[in-house]
Protein backbone atom coordinates (compact mmCIF):
# COMPACT_ATOMS: atom_id res chain seq x y z
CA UNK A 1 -177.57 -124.14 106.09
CA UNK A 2 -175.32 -121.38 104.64
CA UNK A 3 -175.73 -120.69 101.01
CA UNK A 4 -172.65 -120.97 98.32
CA UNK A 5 -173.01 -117.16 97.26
CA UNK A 6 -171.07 -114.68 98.96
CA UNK A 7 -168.27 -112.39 97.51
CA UNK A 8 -166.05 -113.91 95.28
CA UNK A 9 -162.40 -112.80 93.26
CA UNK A 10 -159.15 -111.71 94.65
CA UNK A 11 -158.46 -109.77 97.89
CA UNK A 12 -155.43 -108.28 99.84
CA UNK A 13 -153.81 -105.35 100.65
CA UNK A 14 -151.34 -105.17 97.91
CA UNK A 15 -153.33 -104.15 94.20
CA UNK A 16 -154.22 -106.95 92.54
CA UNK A 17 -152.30 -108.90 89.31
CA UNK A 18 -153.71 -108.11 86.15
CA UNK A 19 -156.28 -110.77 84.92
CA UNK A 20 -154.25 -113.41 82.97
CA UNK A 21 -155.82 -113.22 79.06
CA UNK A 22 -155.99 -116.81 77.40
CA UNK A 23 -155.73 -116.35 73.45
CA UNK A 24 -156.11 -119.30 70.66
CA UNK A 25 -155.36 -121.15 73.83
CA UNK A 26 -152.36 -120.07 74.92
CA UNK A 27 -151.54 -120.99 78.29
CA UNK A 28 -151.11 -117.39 80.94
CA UNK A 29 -147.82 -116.24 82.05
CA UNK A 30 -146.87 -117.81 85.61
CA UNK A 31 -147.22 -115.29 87.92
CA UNK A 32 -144.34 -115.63 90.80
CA UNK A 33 -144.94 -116.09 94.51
CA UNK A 34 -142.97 -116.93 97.72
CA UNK A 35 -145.66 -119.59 98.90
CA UNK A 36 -148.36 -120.93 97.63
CA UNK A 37 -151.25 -121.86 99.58
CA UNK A 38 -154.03 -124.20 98.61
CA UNK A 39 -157.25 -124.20 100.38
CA UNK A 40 -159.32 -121.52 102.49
CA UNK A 41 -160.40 -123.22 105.30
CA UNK A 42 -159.03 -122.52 108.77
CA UNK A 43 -155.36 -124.22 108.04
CA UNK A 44 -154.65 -122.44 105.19
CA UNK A 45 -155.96 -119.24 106.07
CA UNK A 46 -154.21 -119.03 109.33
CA UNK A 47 -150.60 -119.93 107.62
CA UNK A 48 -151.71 -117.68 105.11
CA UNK A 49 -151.61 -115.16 107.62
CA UNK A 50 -148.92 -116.01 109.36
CA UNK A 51 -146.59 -115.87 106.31
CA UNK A 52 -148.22 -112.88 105.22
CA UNK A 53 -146.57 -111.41 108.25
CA UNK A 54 -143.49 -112.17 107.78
CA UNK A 55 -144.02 -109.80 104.94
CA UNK A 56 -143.54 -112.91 102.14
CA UNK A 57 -145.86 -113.08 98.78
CA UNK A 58 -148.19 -115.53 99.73
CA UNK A 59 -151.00 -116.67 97.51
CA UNK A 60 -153.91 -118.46 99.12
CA UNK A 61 -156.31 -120.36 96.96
CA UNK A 62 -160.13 -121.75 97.52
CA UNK A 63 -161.61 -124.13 95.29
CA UNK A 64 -165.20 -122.77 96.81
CA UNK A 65 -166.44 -119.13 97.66
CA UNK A 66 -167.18 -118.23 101.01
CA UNK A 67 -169.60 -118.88 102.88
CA UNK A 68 -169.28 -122.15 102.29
CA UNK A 69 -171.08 -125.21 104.24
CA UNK A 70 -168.65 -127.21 106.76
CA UNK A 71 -169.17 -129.60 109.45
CA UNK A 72 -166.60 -129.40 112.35
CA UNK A 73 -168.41 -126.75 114.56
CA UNK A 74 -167.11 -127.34 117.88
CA UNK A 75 -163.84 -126.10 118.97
CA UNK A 76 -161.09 -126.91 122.04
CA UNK A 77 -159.61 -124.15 124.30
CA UNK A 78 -156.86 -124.82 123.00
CA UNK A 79 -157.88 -123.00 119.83
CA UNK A 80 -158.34 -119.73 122.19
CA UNK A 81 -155.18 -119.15 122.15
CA UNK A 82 -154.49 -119.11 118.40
CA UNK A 83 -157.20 -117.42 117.51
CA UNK A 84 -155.18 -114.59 120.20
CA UNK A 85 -152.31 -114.84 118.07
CA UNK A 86 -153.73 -113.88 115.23
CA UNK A 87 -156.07 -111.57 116.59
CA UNK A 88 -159.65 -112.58 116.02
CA UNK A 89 -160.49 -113.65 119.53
CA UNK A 90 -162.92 -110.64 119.37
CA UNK A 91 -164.60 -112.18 116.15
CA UNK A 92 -164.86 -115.68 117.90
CA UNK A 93 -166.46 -114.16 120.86
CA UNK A 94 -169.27 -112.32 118.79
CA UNK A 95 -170.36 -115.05 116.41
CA UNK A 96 -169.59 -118.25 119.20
CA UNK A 97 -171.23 -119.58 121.10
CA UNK A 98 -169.29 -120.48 124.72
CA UNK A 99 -168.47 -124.24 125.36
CA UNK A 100 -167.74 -125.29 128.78
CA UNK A 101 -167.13 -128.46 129.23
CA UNK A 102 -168.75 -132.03 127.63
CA UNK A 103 -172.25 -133.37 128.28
CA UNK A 104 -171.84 -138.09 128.25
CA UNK A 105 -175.26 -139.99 128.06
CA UNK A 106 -174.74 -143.67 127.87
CA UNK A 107 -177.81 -146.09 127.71
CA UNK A 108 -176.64 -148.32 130.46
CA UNK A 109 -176.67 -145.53 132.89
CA UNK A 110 -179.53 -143.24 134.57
CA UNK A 111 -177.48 -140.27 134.72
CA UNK A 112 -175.30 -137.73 132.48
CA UNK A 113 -171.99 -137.31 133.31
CA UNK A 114 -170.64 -133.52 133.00
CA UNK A 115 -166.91 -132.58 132.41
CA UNK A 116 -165.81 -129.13 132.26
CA UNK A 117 -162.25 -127.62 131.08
CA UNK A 118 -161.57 -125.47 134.01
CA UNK A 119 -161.33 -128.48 136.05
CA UNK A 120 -158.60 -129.46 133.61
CA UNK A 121 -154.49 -129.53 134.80
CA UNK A 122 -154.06 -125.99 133.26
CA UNK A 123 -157.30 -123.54 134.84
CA UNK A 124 -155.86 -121.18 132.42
CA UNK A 125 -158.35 -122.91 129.51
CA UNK A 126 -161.48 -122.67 130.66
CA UNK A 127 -163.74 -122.79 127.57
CA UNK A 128 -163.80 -122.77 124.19
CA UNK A 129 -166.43 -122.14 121.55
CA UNK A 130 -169.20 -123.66 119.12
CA UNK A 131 -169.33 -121.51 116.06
CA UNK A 132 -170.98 -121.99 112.67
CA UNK A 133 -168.18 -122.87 110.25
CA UNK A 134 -169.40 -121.27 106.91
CA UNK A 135 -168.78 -117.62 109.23
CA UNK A 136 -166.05 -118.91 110.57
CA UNK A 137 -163.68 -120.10 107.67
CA UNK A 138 -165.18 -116.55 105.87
CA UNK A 139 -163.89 -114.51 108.73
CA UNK A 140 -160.56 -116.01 108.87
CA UNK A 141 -160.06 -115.84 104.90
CA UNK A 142 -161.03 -112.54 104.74
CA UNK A 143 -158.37 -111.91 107.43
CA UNK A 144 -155.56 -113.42 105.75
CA UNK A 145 -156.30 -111.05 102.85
CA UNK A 146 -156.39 -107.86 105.51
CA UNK A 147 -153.03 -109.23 106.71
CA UNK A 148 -151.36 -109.14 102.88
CA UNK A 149 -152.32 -112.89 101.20
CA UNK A 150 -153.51 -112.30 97.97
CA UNK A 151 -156.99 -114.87 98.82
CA UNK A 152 -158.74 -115.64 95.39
CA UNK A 153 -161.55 -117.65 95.48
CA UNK A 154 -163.36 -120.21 93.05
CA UNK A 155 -159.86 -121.65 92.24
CA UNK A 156 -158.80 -125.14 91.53
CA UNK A 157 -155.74 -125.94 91.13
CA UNK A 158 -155.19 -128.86 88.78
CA UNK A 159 -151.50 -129.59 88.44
CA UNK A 160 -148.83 -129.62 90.73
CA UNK A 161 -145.30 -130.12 89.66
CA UNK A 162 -142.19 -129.83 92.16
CA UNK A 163 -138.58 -129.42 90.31
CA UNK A 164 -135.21 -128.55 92.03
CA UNK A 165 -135.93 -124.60 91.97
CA UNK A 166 -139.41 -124.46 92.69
CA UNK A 167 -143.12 -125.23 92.60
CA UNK A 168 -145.12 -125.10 88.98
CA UNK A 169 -149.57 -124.95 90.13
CA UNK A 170 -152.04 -124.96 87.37
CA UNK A 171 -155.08 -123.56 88.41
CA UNK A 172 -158.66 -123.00 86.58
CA UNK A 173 -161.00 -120.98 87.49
CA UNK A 174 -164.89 -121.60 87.64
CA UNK A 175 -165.24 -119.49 84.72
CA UNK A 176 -162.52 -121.66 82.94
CA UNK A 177 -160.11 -119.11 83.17
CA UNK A 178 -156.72 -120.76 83.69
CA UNK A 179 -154.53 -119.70 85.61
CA UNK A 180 -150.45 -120.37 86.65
CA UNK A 181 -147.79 -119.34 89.79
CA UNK A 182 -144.47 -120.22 89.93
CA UNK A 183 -144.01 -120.50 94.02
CA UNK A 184 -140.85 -121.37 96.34
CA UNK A 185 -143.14 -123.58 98.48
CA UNK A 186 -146.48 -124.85 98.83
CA UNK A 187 -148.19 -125.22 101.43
CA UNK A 188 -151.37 -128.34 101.04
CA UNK A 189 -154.46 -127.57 103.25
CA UNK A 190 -156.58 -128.94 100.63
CA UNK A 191 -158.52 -130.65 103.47
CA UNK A 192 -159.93 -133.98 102.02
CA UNK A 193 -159.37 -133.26 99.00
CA UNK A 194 -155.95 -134.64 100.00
CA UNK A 195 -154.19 -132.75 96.78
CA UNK A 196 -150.59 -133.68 97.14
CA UNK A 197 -151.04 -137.04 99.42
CA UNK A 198 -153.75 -138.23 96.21
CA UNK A 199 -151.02 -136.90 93.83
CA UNK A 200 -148.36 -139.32 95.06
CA UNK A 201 -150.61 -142.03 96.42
CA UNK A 202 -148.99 -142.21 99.80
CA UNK A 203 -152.37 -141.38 101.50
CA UNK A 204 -153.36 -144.13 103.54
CA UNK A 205 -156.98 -145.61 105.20
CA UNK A 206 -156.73 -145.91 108.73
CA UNK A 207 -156.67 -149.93 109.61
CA UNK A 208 -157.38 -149.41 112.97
CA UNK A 209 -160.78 -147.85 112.69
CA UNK A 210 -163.31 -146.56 110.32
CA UNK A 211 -166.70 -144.55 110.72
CA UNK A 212 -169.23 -142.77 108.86
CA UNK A 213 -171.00 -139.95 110.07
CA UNK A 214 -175.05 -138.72 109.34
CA UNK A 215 -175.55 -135.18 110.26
CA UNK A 216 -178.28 -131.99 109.59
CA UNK A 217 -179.17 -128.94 111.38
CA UNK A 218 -182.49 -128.29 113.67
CA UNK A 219 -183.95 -125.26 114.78
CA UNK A 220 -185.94 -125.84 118.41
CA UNK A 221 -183.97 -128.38 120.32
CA UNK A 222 -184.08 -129.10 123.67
CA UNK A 223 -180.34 -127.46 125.13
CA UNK A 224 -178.93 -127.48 128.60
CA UNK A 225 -179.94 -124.81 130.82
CA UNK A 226 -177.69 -121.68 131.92
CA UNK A 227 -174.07 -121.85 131.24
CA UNK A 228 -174.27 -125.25 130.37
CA UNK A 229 -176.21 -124.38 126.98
CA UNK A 230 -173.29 -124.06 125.06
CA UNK A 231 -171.62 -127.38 125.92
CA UNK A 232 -171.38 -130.23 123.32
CA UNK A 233 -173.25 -133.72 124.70
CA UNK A 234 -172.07 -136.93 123.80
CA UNK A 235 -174.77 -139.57 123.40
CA UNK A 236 -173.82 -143.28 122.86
CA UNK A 237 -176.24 -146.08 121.27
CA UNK A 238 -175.95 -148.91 119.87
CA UNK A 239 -174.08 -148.46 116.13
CA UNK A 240 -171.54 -145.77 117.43
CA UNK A 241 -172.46 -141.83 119.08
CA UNK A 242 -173.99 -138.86 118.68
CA UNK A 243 -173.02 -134.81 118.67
CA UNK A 244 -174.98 -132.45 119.86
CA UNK A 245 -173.50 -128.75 119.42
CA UNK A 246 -175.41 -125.94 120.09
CA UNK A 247 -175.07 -122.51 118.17
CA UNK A 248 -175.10 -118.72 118.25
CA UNK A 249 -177.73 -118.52 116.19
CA UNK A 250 -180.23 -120.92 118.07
CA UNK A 251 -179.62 -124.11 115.35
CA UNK A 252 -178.19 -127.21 116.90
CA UNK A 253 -175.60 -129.78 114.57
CA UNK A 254 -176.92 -132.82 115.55
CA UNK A 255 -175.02 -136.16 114.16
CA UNK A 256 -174.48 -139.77 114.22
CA UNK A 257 -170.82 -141.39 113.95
CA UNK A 258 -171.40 -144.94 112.90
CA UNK A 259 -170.05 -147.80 112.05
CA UNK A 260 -170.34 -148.25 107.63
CA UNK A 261 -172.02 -151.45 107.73
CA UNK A 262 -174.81 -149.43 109.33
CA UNK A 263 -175.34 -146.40 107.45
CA UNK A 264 -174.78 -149.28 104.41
CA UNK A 265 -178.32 -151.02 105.95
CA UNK A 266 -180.25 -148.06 104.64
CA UNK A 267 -183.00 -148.95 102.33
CA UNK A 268 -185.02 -145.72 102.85
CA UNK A 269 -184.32 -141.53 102.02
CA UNK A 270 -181.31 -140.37 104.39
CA UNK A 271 -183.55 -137.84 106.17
CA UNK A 272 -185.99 -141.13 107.38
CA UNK A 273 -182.98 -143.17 108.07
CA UNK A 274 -181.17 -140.57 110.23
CA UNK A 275 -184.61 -139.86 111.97
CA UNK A 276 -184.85 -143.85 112.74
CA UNK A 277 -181.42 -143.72 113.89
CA UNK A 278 -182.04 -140.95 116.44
CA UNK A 279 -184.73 -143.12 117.52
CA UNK A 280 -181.96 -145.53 119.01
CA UNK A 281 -180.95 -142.97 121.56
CA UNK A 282 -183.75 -141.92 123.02
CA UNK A 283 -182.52 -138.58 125.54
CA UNK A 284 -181.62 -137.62 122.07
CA UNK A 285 -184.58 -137.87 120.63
CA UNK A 286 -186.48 -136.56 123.25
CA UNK A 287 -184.47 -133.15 123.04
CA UNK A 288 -185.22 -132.95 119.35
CA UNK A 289 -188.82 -133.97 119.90
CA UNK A 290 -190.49 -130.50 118.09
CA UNK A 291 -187.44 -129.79 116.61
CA UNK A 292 -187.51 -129.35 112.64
CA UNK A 293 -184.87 -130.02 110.58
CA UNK A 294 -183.50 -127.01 108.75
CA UNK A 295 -184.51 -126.87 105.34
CA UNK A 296 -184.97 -131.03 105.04
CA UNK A 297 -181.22 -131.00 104.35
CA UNK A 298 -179.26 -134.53 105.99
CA UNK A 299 -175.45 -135.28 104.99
CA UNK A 300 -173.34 -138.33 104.50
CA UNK A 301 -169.86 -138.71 104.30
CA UNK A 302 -168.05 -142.51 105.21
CA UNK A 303 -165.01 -144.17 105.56
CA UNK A 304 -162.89 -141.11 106.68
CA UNK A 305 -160.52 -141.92 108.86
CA UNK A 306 -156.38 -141.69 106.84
CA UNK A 307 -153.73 -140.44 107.14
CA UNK A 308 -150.13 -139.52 104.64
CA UNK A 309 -147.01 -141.41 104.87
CA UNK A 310 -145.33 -138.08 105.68
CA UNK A 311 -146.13 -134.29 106.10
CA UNK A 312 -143.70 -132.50 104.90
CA UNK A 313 -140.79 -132.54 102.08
CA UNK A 314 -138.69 -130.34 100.00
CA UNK A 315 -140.67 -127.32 99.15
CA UNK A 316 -144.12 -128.54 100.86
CA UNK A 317 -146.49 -129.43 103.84
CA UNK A 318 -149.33 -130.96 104.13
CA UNK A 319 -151.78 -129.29 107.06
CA UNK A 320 -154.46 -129.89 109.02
CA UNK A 321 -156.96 -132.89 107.08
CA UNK A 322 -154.71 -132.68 103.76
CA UNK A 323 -152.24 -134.73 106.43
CA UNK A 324 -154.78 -136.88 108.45
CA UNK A 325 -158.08 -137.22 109.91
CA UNK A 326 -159.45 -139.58 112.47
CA UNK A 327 -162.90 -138.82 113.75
CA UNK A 328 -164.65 -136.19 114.96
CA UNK A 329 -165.37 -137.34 119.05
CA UNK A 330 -163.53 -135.04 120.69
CA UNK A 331 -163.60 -131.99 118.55
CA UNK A 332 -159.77 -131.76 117.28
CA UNK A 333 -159.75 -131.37 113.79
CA UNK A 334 -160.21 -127.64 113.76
CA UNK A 335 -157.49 -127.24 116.40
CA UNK A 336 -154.74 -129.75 114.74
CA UNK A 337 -155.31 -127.96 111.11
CA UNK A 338 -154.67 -125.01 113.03
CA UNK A 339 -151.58 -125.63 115.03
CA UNK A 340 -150.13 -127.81 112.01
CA UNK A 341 -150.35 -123.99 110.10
CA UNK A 342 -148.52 -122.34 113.02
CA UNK A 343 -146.04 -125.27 112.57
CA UNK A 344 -145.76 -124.88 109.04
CA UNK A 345 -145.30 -120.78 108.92
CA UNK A 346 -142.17 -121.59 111.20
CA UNK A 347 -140.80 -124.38 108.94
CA UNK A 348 -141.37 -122.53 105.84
CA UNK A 349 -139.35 -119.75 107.45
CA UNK A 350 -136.75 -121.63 108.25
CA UNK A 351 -136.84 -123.69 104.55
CA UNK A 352 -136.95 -120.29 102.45
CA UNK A 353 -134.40 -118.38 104.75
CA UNK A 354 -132.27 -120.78 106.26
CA UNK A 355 -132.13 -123.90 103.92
CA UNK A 356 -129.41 -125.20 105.35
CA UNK A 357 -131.15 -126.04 108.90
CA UNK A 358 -134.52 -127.55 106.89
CA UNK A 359 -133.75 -131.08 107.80
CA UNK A 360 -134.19 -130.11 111.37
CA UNK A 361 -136.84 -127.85 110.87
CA UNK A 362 -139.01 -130.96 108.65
CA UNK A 363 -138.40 -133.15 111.18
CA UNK A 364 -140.00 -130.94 114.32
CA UNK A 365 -143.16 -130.32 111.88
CA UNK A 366 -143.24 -133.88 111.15
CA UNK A 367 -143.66 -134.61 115.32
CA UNK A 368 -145.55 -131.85 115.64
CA UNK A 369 -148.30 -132.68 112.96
CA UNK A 370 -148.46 -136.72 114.17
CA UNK A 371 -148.58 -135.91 117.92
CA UNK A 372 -152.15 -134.95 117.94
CA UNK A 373 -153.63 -137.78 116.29
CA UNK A 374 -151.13 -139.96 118.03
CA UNK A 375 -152.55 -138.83 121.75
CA UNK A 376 -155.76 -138.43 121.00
CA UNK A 377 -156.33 -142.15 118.81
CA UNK A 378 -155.76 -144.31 121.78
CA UNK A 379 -159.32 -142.70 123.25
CA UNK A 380 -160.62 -142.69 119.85
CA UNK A 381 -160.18 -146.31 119.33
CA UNK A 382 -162.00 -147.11 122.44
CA UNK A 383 -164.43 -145.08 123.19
CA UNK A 384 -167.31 -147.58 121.88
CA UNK A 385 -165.72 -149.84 124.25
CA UNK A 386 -167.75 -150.87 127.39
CA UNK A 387 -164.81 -150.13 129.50
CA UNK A 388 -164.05 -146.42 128.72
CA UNK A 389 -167.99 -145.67 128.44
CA UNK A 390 -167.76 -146.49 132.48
CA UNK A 391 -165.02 -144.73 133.06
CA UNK A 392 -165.97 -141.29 131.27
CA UNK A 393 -169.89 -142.18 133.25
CA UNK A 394 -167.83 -141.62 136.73
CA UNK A 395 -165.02 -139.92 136.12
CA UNK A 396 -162.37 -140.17 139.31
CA UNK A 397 -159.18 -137.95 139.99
CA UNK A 398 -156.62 -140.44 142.04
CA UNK A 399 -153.10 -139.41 140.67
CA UNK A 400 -154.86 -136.38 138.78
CA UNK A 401 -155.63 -138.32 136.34
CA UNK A 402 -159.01 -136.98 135.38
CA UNK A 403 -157.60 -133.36 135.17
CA UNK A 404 -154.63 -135.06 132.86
CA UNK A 405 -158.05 -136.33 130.66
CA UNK A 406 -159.53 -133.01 130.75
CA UNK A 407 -156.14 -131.52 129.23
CA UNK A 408 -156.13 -133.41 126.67
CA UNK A 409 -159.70 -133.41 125.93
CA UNK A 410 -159.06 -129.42 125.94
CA UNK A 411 -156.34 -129.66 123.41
CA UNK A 412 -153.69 -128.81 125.76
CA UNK A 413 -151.07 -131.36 124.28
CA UNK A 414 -148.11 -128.95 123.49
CA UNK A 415 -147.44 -127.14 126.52
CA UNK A 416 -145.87 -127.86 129.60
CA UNK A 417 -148.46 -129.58 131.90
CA UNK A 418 -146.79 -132.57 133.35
CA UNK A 419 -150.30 -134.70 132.18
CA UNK A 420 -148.35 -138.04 130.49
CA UNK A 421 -148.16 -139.81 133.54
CA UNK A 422 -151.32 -139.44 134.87
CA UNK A 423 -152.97 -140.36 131.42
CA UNK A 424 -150.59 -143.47 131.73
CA UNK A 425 -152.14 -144.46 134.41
CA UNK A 426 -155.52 -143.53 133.39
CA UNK A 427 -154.78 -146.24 131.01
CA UNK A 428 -153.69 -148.91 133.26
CA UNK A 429 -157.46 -148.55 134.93
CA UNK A 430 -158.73 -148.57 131.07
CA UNK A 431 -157.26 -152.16 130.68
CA UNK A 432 -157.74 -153.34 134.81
CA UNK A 433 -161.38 -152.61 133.58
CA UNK A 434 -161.32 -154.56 131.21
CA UNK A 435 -159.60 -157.52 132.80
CA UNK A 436 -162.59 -157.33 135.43
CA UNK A 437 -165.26 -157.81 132.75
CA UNK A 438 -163.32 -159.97 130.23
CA UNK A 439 -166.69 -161.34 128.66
CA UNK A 440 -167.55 -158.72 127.56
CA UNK A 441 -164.62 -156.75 126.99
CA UNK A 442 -163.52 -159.31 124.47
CA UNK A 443 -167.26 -159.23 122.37
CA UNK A 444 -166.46 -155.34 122.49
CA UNK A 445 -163.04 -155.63 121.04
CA UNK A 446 -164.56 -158.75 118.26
CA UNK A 447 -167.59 -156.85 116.84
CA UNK A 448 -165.09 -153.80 116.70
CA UNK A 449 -162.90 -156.00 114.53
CA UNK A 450 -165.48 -157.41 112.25
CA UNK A 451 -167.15 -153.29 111.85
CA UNK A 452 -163.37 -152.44 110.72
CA UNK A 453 -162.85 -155.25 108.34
CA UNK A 454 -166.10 -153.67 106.95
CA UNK A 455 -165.47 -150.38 106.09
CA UNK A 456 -163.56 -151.20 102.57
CA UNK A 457 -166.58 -150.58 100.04
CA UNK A 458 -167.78 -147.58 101.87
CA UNK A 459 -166.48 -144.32 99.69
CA UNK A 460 -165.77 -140.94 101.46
CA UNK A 461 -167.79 -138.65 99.46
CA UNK A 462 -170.36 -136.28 100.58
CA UNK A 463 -173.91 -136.89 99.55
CA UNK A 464 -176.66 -134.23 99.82
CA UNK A 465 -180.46 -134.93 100.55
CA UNK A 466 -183.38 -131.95 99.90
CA UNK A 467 -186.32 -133.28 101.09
């Protein structure tokens, strides 16, 4: 686990604002800004960049200091070519790990079922990576502030006020230092802190599914051998799945997405309860057997799928998780906060310079931000589902439709491969499936209902265990 040290204050190329003084409590002067960005993590640092480049004063602020611990380590090719764009394809090479393709082990079958991108519609996107976030989000913060953002860390902002000429932020800083910008826009990639969708209470639980997650890091786990050590396995049991991602520095992220009313069962420490709950998958547990958990530490979090009522307005966006979040099975968040701040940089360039074609310009962000989690939630839905565990266990390629699968699964969603029609009918076998085994199909689709109508009491905070 990475530590919360690390080097902390402002960064950029442009010299630094004087330190705001606070006397008798008087509040600082508002420094001015063209954007203001809040939150470090991949979204915000990318759009940081972006705007940066586009040679606009952009201030991008952390709440945390980097390194900081997040989950999320697996990314899609898609991501590749981002991470071109702005340059640190280099960085991602030396710290990643490669991922090619997707390990499935399902209890009701003897064998593993392998996918791998370069089979996918476009060979162009062959792999992707698993990295270790905490270096991750550092290396792309660090690179906003070598492309221009002014990146100040151990910042929360605490009030956000919107009026017809611009955007008011409060900030504080961990020393209690307070601090103030007057911006033209801000830009939300608060992640789940979910700063402006809290704010204005449009931010909304997901009705149509709801997990909680258990997850810790082990050193000495059982990977796959040769090129296949880097890809991320998928092991089903009987409350939800596991992840298994591999890393660069020889720790595996090992997890369990679960239904609440299981994790709410637990009646022992969270570092027994997640080893009993490994237990229920046995591969799994055989590949960890001699593995030790890295410094005793096991996480929480529940209830976490949401999304806003809208992403974008006059003078803001919301990006990446501060906009929605569904669940972590195929590995997307990273690459939708991503492309929703390569969206954004073009709509706030188009809201700050050419206001009078913003409508437009909110309304192609606003497509652009739901179409991920629009695609990718009809396999998200189902994938406890009897049906779709069989078809992922032999995966067929009549009317290209598991190449059409593979795109998506790569993140490949916004370009021009012709995949919607096969993935239609990838669908139509989905629900022929489960017309053939109705029995069952219908107990899958009833306990599925009863887990969602359970999720209500669970909260989505983060709970630490040291053992």
């Amino acid at each position: 686990m990475s530590s919360h040290g690390g080097p902390q204050g402002e960064r950029g190329n442009a010299q630094p604002e004087a330190a705001p003084v606070n006397v008798a409590g008087a509040q600082p002067e508002a420094a001015v800004c063209d954007v203001l960005v809040v939150g470090g993590g991949p979204a915000g640092s990318t759009a940081a960049t972006l705007l940066a480049r586009q040679g606009r004063k952009v201030v991008l602020v952390e709440k945390g200091h980097h390194p900081r611990f997040h989950i999320g380590e697996s990314l899609l090719p898609a991501n590749v070519q981002l991470f071109d764009q702005l340059g640190l394809r280099g960085e991602l090479e030396r710290i990643g790990l490669r991922k090619w393709g997707i390990e499935f082990v399902s209890p009701e079958h003897a064998h593993s079922s392998f996918l791998e991108f370069a089979d996918a519609w476009d060979k162009t996107m062959p792999y992707a990576w698993q990295v270790r976030r905490s270096v991750l989000d550092e290396i792309a913060f660090r690179h906003a502030a070598a492309n221009g953002a002014q990146a100040i860390e151990g910042c929360k902002v605490t009030q956000v006020e919107f009026d017809p000429d611009g955007v008011s932020v409060r900030a504080q800083m961990k020393d209690g230092t307070a601090r103030r910008w007057r911006a033209r826009y801000l830009l939300d990639a608060s992640g789940r802190d979910t700063l402006l969708a809290s704010k204005w209470g449009c931010k909304r639980k997901n009705d149509e599914h709801g997990s909680a997650a258990i997850f810790g890091h082990f050193t000495g786990a059982q990977r796959l051998a040769g090129k296949l050590e880097g890809n991320i396995s998928i092991f089903w049991f009987e409350h939800g799945w596991f992840w298994f991602i591999p890393l660069a520095d020889g720790s595996t992220s090992v997890g369990a997405v679960c239904w609440p009313y299981y994790l709410k069962t637990r009646d022992k420490p969270l570092r027994e309860f997640f080893a009993d709950t490994i237990a229920l998958a046995p591969v799994l547990q055989q590949r960890l057997r001699g593995a030790e958990l890295i410094d005793g530490m096991v996480y929480a979090t529940g209830n976490y799928s949401y999304a806003s009522t809208h992403a974008c307005g006059a003078r803001h966006a919301l990006l990446g998780d501060a906009f929605a979040f569904i669940d972590p099975v195929f590995s997307s968040g990273l690459y939708f906060a991503m492309r929703s701040a390569f969206g954004a940089a073009e709509l706030v360039a188009v809201e700050l310079d050419q206001p009078q074609r913003a409508a437009a310009a909110r309304q192609r962000y606003d497509t652009l931000v739901q179409k991920g989690p629009k695609e990718f939630s009809w396999f998200i839905y189902r994938m406890t589902n009897p049906a779709m565990r069989e078809l992922f266990m032999h995966p067929r390629n009549p009317l290209r439709m598991k190449e059409a699968l593979l795109s998506l699964l790569a993140g490949d969603i916004h370009g021009g491969a012709p995949i919607w029609l096969s993935l239609s009918a990838f669908k139509a076998i989905y629900y022929l499936t489960c017309i053939g085994n109705a029995p069952r199909a219908w107990r899958a689709w009833r306990e599925r209902r009863r887990n969602i109508e359970q999720t209500g009491a669970t909260k989505g905070e983060n709970v630490l265990v040291e053992s």
